[in-house]
C-alpha atoms as a PDB file:
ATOM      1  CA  UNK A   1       0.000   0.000   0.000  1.00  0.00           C
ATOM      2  CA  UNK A   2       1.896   2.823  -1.453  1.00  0.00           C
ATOM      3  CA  UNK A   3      -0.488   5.315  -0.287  1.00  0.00           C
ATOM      4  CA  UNK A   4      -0.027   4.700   3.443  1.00  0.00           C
ATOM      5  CA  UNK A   5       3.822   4.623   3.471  1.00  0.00           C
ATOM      6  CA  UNK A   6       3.517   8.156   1.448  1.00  0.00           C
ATOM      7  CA  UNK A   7       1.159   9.233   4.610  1.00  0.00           C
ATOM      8  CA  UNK A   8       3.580   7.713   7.214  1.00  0.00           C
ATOM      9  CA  UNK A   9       6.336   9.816   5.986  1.00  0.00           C
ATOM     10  CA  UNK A  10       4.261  12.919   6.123  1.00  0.00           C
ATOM     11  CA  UNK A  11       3.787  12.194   9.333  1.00  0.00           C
ATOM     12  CA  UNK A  12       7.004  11.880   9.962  1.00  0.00           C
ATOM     13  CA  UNK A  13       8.180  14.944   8.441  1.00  0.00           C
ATOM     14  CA  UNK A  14       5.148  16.553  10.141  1.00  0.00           C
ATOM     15  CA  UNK A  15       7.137  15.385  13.606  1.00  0.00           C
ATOM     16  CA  UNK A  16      10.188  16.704  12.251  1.00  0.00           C
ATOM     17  CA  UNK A  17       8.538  20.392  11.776  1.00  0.00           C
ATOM     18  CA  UNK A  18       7.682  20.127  15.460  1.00  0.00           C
ATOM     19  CA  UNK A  19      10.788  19.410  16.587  1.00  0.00           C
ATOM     20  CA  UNK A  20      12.486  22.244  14.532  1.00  0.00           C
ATOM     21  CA  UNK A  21       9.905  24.490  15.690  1.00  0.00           C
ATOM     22  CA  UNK A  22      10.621  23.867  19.428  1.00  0.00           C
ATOM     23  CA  UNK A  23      14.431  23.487  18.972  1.00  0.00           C
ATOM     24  CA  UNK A  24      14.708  26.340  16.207  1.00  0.00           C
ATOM     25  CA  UNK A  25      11.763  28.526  18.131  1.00  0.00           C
ATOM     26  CA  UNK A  26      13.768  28.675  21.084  1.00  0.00           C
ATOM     27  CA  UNK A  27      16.631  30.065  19.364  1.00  0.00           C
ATOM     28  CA  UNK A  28      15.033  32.019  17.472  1.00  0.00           C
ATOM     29  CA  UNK A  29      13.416  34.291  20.640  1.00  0.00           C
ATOM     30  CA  UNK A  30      17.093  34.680  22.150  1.00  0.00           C
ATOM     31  CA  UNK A  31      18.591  36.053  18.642  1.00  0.00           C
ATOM     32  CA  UNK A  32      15.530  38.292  18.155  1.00  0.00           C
ATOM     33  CA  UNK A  33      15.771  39.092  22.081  1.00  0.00           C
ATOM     34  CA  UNK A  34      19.374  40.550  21.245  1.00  0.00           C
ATOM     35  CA  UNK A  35      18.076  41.877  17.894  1.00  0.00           C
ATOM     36  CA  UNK A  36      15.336  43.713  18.892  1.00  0.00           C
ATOM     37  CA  UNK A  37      12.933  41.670  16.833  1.00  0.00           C
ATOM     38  CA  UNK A  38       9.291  41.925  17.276  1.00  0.00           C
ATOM     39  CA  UNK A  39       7.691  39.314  15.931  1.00  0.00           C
ATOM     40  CA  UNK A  40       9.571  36.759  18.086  1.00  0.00           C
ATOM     41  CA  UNK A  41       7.985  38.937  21.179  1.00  0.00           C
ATOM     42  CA  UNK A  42       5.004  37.827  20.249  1.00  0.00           C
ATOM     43  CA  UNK A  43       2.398  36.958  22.902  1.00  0.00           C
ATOM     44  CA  UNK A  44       0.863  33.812  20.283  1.00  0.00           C
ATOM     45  CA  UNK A  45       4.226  32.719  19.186  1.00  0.00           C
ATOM     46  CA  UNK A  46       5.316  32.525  22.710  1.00  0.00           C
ATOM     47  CA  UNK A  47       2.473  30.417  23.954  1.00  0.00           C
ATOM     48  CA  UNK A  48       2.600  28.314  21.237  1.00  0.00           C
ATOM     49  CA  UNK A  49       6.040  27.668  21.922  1.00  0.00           C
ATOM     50  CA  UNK A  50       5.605  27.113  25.475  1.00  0.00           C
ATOM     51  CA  UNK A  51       2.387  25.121  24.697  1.00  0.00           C
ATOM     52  CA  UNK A  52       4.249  22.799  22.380  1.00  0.00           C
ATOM     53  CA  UNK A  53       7.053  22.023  24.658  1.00  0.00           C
ATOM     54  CA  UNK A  54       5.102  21.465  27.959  1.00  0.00           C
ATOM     55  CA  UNK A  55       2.710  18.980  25.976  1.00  0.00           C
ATOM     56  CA  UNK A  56       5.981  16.943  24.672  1.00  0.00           C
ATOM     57  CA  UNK A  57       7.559  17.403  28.602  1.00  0.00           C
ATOM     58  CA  UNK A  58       4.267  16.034  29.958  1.00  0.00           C
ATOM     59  CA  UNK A  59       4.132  13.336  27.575  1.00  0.00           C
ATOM     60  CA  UNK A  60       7.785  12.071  29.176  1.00  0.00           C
ATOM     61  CA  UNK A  61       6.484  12.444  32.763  1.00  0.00           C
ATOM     62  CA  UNK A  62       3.574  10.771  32.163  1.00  0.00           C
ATOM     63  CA  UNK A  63       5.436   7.824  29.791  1.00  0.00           C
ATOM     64  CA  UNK A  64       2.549   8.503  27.387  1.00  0.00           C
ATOM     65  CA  UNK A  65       4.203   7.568  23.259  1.00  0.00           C
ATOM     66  CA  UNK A  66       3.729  11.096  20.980  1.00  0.00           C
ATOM     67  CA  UNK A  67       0.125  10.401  18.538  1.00  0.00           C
ATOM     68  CA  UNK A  68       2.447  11.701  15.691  1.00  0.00           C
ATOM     69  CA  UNK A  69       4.190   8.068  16.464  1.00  0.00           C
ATOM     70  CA  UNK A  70       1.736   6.153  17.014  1.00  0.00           C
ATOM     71  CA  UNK A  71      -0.060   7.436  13.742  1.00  0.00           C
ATOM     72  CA  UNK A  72       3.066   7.058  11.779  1.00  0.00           C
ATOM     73  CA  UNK A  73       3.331   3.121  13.277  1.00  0.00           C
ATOM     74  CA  UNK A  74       0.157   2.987  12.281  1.00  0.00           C
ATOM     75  CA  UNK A  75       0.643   3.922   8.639  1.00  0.00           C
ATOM     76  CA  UNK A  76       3.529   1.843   8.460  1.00  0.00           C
ATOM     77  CA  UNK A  77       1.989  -1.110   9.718  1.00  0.00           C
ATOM     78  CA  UNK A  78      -1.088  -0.334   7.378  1.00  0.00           C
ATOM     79  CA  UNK A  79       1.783   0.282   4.799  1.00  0.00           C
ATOM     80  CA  UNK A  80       3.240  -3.176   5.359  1.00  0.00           C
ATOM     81  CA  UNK A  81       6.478  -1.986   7.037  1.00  0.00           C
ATOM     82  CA  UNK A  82       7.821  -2.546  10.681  1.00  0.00           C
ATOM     83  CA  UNK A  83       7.269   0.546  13.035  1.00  0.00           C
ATOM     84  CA  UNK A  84      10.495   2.387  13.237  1.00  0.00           C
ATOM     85  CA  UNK A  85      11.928   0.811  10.299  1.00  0.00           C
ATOM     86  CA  UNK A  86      11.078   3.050   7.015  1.00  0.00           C
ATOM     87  CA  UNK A  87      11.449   2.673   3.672  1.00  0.00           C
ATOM     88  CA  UNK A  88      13.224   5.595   1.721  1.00  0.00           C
ATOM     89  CA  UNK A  89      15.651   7.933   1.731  1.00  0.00           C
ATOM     90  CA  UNK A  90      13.471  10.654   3.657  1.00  0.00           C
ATOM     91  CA  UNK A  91      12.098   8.389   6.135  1.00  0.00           C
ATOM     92  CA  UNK A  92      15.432   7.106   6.673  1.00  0.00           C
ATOM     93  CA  UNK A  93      17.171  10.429   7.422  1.00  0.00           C
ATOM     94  CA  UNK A  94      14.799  11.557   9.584  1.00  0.00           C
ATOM     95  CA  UNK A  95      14.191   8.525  11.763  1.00  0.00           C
ATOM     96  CA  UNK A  96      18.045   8.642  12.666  1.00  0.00           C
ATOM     97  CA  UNK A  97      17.675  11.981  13.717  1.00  0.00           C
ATOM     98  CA  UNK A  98      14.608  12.233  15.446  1.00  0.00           C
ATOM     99  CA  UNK A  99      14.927   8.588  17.584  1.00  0.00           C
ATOM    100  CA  UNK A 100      17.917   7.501  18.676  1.00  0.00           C
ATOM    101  CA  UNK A 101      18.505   4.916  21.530  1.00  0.00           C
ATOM    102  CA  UNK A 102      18.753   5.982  25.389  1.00  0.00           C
ATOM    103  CA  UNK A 103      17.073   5.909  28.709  1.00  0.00           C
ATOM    104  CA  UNK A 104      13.745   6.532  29.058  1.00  0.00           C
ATOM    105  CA  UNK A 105      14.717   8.926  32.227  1.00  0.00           C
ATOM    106  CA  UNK A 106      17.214  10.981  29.672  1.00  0.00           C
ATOM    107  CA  UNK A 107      14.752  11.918  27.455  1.00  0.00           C
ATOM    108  CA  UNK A 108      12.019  12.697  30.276  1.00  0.00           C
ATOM    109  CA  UNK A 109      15.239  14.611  32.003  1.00  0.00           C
ATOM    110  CA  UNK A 110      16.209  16.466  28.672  1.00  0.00           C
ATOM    111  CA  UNK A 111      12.452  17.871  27.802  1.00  0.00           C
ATOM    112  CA  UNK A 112      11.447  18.963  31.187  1.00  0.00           C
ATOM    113  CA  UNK A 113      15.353  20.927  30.987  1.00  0.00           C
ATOM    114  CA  UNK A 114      14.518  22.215  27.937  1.00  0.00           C
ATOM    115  CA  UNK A 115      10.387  22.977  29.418  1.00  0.00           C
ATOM    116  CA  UNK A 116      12.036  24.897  32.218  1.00  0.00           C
ATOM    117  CA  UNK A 117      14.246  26.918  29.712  1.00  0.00           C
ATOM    118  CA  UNK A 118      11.227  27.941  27.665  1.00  0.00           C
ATOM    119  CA  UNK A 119       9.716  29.157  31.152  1.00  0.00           C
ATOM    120  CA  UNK A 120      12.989  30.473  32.096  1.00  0.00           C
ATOM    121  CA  UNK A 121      13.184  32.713  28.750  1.00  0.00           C
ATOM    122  CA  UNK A 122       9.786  33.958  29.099  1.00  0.00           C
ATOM    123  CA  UNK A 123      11.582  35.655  32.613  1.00  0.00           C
ATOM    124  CA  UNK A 124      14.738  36.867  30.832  1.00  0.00           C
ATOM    125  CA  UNK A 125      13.216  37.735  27.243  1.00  0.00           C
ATOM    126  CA  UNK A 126       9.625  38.655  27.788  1.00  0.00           C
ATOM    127  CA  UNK A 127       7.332  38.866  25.651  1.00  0.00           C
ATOM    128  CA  UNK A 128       5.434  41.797  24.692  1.00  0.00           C
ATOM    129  CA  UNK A 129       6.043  45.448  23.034  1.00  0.00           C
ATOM    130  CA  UNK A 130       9.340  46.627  22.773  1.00  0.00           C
ATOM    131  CA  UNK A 131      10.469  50.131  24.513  1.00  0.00           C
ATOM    132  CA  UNK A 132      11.662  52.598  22.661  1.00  0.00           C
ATOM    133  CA  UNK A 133      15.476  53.061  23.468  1.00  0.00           C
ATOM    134  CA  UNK A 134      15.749  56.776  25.339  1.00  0.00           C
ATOM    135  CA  UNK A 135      17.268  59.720  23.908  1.00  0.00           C
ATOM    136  CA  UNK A 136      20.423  60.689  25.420  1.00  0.00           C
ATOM    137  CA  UNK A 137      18.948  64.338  25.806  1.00  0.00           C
ATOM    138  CA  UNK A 138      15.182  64.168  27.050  1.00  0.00           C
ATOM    139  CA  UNK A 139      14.152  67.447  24.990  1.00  0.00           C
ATOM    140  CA  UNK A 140      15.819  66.009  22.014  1.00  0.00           C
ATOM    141  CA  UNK A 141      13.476  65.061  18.881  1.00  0.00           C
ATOM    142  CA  UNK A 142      13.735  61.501  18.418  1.00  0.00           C
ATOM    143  CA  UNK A 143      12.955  59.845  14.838  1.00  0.00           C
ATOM    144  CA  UNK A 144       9.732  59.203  15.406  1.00  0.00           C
ATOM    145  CA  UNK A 145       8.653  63.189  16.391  1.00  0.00           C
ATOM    146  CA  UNK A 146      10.999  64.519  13.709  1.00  0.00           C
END
């Protein structure tokens, strides 16, 4: 069945999108936190972020398996291919980088360090609307008055 191995590595590459996002996102809001970015100060993008990364730290404490897997297994299985063991160069790739072999407890330990780093950045690198830097002489015409 063609048609569900094609769907399985969606999935998969659907999982790999939400990886980069949390991985990527989180460098992403210390860069624009230096660079004076706004959109990475954004109150949705933030939560999102946060959102995202809580569910996957959750999912560790509670020993629960990702429904991105489990719908990918699925597919496979459907597909007739072993879970975990894709067909194709795309599938291949981004198995070995997405699941590798270790520890439950090291995976549980590395998302809720990474959870509490997300929390920890929303203290250092708030959110919200940027302040305008001052003007070294208060009755001084900045840009925006000029």
């Amino acid at each position: 069945m063609p048609l569900y191995a094609l769907a399985a590595d969606g999935v998969l590459i659907v999982h790999a999108l939400v990886i980069a996002f949390i991985v990527i996102g989180l460098a992403l809001i210390w860069i624009g936190h230096f660079r004076r970015w706004r959109w990475t100060r954004r109150w949705s993008f933030r939560i999102v972020h946060l959102l995202a990364i809580a569910y996957v730290a959750a999912q560790a404490v509670l020993g629960t398996t990702c429904p991105l897997t489990t719908l990918e297994n699925h597919l496979r299985q459907r597909a007739g291919q072993d879970p975990y063991d894709p067909e194709g160069f795309i599938a291949f790739w981004l198995h070995r980088l997405i699941f590798f072999t270790a520890p439950p407890w090291v995976f549980t330990l590395c998302y809720i360090s990474f959870a509490l780093l997300v929390v920890g950045t929303f203290i250092v690198a708030r959110p919200g609307k940027l302040k305008k830097p001052f003007a070294t002489d208060p009755g001084s015409a900045t840009a925006d008055q000029a």
